[in-house]
C-alpha atoms as a PDB file:
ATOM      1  CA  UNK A   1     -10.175  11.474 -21.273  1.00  0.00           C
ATOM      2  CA  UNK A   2      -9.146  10.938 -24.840  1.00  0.00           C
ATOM      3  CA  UNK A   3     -10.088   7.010 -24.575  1.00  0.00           C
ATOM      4  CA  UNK A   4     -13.417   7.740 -23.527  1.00  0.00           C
ATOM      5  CA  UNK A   5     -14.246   9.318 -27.056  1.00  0.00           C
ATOM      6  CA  UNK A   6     -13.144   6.213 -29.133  1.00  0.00           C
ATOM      7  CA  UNK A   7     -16.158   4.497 -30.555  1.00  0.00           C
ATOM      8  CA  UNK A   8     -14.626   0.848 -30.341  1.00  0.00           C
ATOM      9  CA  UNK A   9     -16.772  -1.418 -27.581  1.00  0.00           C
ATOM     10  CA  UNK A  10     -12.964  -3.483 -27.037  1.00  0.00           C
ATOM     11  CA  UNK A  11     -11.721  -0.095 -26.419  1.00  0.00           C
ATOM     12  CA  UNK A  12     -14.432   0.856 -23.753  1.00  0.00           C
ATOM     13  CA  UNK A  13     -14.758  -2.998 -22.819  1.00  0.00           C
ATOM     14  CA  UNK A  14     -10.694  -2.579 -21.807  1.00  0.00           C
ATOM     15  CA  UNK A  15     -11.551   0.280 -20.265  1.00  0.00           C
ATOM     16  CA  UNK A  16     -14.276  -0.660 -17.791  1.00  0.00           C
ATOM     17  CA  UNK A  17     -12.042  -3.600 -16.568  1.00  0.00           C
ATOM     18  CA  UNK A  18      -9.047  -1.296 -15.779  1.00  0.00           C
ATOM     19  CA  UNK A  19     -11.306   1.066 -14.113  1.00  0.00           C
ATOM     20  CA  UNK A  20     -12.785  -1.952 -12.134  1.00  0.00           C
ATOM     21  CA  UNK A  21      -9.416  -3.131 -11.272  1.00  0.00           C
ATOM     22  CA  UNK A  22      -7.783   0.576 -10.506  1.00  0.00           C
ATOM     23  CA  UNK A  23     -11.084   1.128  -8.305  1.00  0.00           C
ATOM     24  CA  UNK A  24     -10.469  -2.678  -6.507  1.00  0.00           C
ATOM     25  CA  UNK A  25      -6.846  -2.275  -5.800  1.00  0.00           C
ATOM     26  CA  UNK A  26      -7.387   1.316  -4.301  1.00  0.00           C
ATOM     27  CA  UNK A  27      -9.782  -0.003  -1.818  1.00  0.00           C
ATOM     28  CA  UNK A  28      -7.386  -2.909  -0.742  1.00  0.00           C
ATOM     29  CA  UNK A  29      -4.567  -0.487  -0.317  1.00  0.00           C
ATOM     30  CA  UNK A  30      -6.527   1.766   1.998  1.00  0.00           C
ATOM     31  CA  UNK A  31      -8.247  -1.452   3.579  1.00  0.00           C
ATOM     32  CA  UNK A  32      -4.759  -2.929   4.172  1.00  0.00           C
ATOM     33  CA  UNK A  33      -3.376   0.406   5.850  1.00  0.00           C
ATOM     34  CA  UNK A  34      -6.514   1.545   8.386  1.00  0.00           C
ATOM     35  CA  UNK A  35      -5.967  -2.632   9.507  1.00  0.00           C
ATOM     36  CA  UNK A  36      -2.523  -1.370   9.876  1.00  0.00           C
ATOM     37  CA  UNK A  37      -3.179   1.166  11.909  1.00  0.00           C
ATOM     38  CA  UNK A  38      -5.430  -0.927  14.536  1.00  0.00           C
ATOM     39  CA  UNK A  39      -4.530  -0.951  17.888  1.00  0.00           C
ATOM     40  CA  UNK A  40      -5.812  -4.805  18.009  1.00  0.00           C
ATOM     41  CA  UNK A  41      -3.241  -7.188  18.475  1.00  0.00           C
ATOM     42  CA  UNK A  42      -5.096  -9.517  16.433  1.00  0.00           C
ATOM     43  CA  UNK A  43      -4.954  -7.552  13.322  1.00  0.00           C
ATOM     44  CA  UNK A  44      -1.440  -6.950  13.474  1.00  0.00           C
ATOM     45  CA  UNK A  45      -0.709 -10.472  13.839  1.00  0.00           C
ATOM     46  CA  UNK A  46      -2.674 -11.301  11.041  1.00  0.00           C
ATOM     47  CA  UNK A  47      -1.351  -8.847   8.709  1.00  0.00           C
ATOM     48  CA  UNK A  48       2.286  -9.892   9.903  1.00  0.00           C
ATOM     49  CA  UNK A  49       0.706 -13.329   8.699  1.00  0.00           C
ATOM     50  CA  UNK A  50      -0.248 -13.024   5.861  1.00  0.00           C
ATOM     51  CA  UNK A  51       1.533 -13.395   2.357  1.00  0.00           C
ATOM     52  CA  UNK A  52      -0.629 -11.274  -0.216  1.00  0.00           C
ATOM     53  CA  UNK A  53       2.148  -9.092  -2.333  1.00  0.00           C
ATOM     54  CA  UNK A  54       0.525  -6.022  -0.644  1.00  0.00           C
ATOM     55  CA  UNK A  55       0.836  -7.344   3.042  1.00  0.00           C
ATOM     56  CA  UNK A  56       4.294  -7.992   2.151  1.00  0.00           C
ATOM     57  CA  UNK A  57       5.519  -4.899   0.783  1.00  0.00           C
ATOM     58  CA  UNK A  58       3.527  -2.862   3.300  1.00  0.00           C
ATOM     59  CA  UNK A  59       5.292  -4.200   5.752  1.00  0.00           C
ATOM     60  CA  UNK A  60       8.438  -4.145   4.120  1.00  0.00           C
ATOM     61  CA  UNK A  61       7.877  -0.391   3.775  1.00  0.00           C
ATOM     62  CA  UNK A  62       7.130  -0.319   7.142  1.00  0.00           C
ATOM     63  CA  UNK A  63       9.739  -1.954   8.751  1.00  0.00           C
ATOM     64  CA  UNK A  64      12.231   0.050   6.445  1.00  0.00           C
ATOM     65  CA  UNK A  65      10.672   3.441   6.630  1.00  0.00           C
ATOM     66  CA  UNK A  66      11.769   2.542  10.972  1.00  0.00           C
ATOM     67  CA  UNK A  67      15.105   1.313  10.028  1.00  0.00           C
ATOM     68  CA  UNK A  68      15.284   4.915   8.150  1.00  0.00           C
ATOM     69  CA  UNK A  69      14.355   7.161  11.567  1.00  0.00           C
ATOM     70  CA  UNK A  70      16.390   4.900  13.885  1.00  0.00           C
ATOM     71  CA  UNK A  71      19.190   5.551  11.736  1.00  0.00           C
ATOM     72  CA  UNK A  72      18.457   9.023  11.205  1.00  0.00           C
ATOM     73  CA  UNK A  73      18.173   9.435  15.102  1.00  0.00           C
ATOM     74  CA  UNK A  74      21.092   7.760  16.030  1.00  0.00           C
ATOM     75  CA  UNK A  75      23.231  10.161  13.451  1.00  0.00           C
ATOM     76  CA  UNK A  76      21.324  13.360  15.509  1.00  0.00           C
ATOM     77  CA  UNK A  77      22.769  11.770  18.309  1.00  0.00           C
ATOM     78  CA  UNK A  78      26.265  11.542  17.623  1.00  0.00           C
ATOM     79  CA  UNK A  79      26.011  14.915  15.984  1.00  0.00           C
ATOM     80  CA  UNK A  80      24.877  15.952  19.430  1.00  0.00           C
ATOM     81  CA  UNK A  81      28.229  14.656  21.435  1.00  0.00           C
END
């Protein structure tokens, strides 16, 4: 990458941290969705529980992404009749 070949230790400093942080927040995300798909009761309840902005929005997506083939199922439906 281009930043890699500026000379300025802020510049590479900056870097490092937004690697570290990229890197961190990947590895939640994935952490957060194989919990998701657990089987255990007790993980789901705990995810439902909890109110970290990821939880939150992955369930958000979740719950909307069923709204989405409910709805798209019930208008195959009526198509159907």
């Amino acid at each position: 990458m281009i930043i890699d070949l500026i000379p300025s230790k802020r510049v590479q400093d900056l870097k490092e941290v937004i690697d570290i942080m990229s890197q961190t927040s990947i590895e939640i995300i994935k952490t957060k969705k194989e919990a998701m798909r657990s089987t255990d009761p007790r993980v789901a309840a705990e995810i439902q529980n909890k109110k970290d902005i990821i939880s939150i929005l992955s369930t958000y997506q979740s719950s909307t992404t069923f709204l989405l083939l409910t709805q798209n199922s019930s208008e195959s439906q009526r198509r159907c009749i």
